[in-house]
N, C-alpha and C. Protein backbone atom coordinates (compact mmCIF):
# COMPACT_ATOMS: atom_id res chain seq x y z
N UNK A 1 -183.66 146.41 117.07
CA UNK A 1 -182.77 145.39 116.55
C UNK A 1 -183.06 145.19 115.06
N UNK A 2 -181.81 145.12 114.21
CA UNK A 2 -182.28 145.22 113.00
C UNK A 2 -182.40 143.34 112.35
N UNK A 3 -182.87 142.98 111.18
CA UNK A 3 -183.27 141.65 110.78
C UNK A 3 -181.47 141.24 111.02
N UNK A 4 -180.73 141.76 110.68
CA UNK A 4 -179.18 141.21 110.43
C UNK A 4 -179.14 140.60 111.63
N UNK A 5 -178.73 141.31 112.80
CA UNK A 5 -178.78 141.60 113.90
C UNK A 5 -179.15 140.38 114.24
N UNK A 6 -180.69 140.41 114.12
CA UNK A 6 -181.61 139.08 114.59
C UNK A 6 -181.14 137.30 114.30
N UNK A 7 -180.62 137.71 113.20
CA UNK A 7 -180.32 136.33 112.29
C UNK A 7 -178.35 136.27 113.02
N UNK A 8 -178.24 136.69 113.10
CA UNK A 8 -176.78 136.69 114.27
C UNK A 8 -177.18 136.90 115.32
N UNK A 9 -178.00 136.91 116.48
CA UNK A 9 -178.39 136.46 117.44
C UNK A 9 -178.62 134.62 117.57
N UNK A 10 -179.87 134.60 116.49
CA UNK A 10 -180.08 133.21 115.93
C UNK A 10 -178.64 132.20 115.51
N UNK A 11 -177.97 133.04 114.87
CA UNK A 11 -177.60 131.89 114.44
C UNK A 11 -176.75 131.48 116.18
N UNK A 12 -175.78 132.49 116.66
CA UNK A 12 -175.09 132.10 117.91
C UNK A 12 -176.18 131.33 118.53
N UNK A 13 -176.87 131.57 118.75
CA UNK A 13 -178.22 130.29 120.00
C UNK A 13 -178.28 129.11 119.11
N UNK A 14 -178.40 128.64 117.88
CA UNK A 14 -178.15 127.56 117.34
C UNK A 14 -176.93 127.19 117.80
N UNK A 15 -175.75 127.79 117.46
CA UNK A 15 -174.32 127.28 117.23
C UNK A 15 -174.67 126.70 118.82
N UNK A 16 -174.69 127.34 119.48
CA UNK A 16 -174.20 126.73 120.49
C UNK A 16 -175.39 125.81 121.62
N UNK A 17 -176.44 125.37 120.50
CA UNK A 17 -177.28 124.32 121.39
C UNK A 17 -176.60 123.16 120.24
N UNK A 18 -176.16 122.95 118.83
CA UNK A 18 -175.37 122.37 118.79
C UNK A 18 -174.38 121.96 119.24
N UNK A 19 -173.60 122.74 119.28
CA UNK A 19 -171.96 122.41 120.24
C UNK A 19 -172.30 122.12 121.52
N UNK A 20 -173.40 122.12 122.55
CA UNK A 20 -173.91 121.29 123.74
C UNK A 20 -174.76 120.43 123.53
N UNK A 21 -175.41 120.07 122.29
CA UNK A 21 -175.72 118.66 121.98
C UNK A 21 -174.65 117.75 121.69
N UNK A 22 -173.77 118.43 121.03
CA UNK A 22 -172.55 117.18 120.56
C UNK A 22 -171.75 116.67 121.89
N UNK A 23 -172.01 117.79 122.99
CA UNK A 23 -170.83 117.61 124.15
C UNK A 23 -171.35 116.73 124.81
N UNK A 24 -172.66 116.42 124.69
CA UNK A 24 -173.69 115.28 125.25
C UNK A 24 -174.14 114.27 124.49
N UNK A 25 -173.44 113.98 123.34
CA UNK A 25 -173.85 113.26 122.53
C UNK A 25 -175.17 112.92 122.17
N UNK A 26 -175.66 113.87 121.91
CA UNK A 26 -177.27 113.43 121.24
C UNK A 26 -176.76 114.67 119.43
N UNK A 27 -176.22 113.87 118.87
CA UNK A 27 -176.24 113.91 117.59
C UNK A 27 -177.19 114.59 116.78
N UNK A 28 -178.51 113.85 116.92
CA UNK A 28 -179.28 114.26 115.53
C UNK A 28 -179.82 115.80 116.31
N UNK A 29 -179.58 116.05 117.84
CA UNK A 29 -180.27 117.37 118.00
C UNK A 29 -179.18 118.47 117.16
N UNK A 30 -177.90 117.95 117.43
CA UNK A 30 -176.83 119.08 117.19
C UNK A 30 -177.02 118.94 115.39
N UNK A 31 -177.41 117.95 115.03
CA UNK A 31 -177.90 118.07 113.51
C UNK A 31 -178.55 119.41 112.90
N UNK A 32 -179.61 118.56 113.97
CA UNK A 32 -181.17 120.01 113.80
C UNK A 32 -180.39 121.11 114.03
N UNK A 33 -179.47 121.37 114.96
CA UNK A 33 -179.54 123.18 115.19
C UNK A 33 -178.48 123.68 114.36
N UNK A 34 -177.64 122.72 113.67
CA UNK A 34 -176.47 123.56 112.19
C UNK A 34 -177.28 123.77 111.00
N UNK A 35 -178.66 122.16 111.43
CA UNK A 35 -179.07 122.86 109.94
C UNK A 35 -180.00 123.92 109.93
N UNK A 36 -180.74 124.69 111.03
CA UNK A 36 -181.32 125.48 111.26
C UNK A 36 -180.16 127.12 110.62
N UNK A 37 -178.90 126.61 111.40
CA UNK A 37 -177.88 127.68 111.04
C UNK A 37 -177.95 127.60 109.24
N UNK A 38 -177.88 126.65 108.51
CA UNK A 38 -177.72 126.42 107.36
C UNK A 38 -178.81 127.40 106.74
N UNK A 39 -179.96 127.46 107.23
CA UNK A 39 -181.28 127.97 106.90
C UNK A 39 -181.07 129.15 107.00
N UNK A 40 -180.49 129.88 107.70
CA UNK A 40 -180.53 131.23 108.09
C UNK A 40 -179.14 131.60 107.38
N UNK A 41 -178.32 131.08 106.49
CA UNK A 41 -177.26 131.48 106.76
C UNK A 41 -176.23 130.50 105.74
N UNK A 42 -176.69 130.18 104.67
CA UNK A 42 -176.28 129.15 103.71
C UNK A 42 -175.06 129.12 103.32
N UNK A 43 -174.56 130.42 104.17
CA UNK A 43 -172.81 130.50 103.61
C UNK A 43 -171.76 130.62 104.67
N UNK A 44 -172.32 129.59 105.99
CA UNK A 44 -171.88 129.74 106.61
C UNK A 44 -171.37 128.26 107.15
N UNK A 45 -169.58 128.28 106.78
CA UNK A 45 -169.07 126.98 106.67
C UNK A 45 -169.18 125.99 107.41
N UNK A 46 -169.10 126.94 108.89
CA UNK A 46 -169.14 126.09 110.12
C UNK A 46 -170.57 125.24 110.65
N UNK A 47 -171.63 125.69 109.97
CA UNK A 47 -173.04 124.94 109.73
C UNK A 47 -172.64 123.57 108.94
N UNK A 48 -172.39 123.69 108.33
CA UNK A 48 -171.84 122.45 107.22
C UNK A 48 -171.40 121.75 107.82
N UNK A 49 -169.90 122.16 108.47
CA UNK A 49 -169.21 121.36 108.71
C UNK A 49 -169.83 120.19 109.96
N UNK A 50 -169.97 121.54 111.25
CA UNK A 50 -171.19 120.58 111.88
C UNK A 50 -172.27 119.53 111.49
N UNK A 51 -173.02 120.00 110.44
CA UNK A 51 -173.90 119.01 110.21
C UNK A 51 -173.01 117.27 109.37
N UNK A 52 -172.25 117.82 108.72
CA UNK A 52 -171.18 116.86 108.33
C UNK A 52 -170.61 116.15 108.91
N UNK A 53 -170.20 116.46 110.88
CA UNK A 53 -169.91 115.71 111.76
C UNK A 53 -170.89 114.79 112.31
N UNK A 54 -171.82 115.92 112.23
CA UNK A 54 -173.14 115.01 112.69
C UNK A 54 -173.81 113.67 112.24
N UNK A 55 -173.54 113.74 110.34
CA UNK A 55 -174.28 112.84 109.78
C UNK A 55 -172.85 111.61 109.76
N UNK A 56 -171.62 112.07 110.51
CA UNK A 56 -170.61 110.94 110.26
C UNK A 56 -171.24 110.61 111.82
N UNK A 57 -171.22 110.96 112.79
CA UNK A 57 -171.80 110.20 114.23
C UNK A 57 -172.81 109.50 114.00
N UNK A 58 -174.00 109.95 113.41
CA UNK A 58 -175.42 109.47 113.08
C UNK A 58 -174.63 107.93 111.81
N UNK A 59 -173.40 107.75 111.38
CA UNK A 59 -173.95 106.54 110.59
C UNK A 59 -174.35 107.19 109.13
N UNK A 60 -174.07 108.16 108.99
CA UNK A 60 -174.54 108.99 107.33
C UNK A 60 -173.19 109.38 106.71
N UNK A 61 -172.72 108.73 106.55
CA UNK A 61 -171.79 109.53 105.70
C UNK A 61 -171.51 109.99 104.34
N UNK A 62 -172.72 109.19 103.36
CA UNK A 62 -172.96 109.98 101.94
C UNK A 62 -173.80 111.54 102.28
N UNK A 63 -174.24 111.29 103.56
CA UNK A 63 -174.92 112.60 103.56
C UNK A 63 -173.96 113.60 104.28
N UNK A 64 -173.16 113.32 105.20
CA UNK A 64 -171.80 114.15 105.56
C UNK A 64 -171.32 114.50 104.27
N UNK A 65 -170.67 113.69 103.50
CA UNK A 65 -170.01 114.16 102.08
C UNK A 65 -170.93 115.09 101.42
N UNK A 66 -172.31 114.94 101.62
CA UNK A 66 -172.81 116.21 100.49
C UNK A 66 -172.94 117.85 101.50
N UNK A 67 -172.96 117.58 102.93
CA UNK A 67 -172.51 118.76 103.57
C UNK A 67 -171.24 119.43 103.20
N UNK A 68 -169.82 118.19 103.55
CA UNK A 68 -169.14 118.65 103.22
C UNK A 68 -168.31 119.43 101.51
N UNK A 69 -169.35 119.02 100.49
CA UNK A 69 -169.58 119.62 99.51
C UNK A 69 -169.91 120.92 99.43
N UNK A 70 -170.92 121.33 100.34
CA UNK A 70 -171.76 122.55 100.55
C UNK A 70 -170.41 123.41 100.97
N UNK A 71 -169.95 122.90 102.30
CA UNK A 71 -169.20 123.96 102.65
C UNK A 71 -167.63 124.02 101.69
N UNK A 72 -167.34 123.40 100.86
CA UNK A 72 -166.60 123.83 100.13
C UNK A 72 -166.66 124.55 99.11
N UNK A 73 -168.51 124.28 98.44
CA UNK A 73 -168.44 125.21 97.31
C UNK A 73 -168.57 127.11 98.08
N UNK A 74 -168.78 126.56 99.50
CA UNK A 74 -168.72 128.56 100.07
C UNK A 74 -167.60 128.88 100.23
N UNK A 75 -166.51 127.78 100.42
CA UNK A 75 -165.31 128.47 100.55
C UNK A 75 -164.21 127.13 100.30
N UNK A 76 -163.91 127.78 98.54
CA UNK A 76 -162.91 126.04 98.08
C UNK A 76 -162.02 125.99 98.75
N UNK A 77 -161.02 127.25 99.85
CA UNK A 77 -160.06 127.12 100.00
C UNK A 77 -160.02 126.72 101.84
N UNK A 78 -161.14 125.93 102.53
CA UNK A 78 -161.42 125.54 103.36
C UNK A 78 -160.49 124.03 103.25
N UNK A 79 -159.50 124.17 104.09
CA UNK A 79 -158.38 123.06 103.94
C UNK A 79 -159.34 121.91 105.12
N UNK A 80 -159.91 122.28 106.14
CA UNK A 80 -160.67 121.28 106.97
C UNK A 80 -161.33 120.87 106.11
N UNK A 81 -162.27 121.04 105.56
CA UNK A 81 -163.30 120.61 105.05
C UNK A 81 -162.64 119.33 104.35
N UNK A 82 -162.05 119.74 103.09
CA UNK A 82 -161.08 118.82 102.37
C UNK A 82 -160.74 117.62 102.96
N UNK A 83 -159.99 118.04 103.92
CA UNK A 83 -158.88 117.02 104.99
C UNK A 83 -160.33 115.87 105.78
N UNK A 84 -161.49 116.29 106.25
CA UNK A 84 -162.26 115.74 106.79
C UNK A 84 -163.00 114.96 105.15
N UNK A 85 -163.51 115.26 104.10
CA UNK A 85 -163.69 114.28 103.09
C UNK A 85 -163.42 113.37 102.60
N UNK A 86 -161.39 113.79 102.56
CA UNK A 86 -160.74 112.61 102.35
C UNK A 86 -160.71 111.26 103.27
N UNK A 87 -161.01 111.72 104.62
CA UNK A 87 -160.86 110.59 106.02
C UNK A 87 -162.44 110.18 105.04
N UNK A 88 -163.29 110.76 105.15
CA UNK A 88 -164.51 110.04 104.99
C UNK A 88 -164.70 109.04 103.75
N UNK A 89 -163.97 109.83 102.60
CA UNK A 89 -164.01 108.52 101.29
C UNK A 89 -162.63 107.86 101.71
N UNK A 90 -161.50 107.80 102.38
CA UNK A 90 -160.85 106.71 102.64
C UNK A 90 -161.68 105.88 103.54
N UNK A 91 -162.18 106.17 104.36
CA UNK A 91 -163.28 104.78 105.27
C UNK A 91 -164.61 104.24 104.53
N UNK A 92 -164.74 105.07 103.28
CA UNK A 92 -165.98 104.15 102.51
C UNK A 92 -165.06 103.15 101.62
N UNK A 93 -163.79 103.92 101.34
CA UNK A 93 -163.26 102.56 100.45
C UNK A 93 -162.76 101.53 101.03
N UNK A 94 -162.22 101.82 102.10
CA UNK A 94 -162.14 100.40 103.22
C UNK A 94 -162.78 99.41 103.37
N UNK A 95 -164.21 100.30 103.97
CA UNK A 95 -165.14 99.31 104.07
C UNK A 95 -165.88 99.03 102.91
N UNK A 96 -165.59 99.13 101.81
CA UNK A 96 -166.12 99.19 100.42
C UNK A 96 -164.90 97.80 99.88
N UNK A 97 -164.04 97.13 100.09
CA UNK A 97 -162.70 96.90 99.95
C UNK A 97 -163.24 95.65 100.65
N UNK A 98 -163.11 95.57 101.65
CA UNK A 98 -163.59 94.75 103.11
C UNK A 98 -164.95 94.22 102.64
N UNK A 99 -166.15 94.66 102.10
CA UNK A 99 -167.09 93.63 101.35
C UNK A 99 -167.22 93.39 100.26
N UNK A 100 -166.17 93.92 99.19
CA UNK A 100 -165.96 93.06 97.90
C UNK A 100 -165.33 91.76 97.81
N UNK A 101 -163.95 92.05 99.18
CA UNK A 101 -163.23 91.01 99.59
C UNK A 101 -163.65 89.62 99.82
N UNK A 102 -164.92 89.82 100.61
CA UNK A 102 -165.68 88.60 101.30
C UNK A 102 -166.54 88.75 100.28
N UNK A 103 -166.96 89.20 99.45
CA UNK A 103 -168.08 88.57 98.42
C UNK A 103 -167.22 87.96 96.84
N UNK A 104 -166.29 88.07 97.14
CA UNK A 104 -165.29 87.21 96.04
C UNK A 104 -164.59 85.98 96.83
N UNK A 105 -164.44 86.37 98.34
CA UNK A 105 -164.15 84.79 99.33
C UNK A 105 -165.56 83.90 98.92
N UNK A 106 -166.63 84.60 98.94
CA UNK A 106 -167.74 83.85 99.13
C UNK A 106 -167.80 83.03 97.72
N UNK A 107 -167.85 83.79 96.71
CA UNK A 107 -168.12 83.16 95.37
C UNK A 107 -167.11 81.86 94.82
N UNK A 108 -165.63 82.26 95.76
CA UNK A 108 -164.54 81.38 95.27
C UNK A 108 -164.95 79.85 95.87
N UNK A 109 -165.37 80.19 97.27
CA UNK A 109 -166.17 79.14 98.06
C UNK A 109 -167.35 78.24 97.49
N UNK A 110 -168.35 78.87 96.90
CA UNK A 110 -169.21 78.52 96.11
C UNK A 110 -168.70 77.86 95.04
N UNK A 111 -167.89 78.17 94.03
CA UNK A 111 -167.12 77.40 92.99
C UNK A 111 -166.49 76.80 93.32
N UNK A 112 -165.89 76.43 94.49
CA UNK A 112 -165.19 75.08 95.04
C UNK A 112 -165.93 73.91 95.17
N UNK A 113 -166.97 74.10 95.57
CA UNK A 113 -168.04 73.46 96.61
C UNK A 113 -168.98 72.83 95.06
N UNK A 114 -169.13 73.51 93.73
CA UNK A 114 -169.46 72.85 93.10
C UNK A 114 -168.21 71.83 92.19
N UNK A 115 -167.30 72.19 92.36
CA UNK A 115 -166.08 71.41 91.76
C UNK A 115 -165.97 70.05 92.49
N UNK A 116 -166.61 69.88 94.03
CA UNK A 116 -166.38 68.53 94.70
C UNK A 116 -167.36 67.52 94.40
C-alpha cells in the first residue's frame, strides 16, 4: 500500500466516524475526526465544512466562520460554503442587534429613572 493510498484509507475512516458522530449527536467527536481529515489533507473542503458544522452545533461560531474561511480559500468557487457563512453572520447580527437593542432599552431606563 502506497503513503497516498494510506492517507485515503484514513481519511474515509475519519469521514465517516464523523458523519456517525453527527448522526448521534456527539458533536465535538465528529469535530475531532474532520479535523484529523484537515491534518491529513488541508485541501480537503468537506473537512472544513464539517468541522464548521460542528463548531455551529458546539455554540462556536467565530470558529465555524474561520473553518468556513479555510474551505473557501481551497476552493472560492464553493457556493455551500458561502451560502452556509452568510446564515452564520446573518444570526451573529441578529443576535448582535437583539443585545444592542436591550442595552440602549437599558440605558434609556437608567436616564429616566435619574430624570424622576
Amino acid at each position: 500500500m502506497t503513503q497516498k493510498e494510506s492517507i485515503k484509507d484514513e481519511i474515509k475512516y475519519w469521514k465517516e466516524v464523523g458523519d456517525n458522530s453527527f448522526k448521534k449527536g456527539d458533536y465535538l467527536a465528529a469535530l475531532e475526526a474532520y479535523e484529523s481529515i484537515a491534518r491529513s489533507d488541508p485541501e480537503n473542503t468537506d473537512a472544513w465544512k464539517g468541522m464548521a458544522t460542528a463548531f455551529s452545533f458546539l455554540n462556536k461560531p467565530y470558529d465555524a466562520l474561520n473553518s468556513l474561511d479555510q474551505a473557501i480559500i481551497v476552493d472560492p468557487s464553493d457556493i455551500e460554503s458561502l451560502e452556509i457563512k452568510g446564515l452564520i453572520l446573518k444570526k451573529l447580527v441578529e443576535e448582535n442587534e437583539e443585545a444592542l437593542n436591550l442595552l440602549k432599552t437599558a440605558r434609556s431606563e437608567e436616564k429616566n429613572q435619574k430624570l424622576i
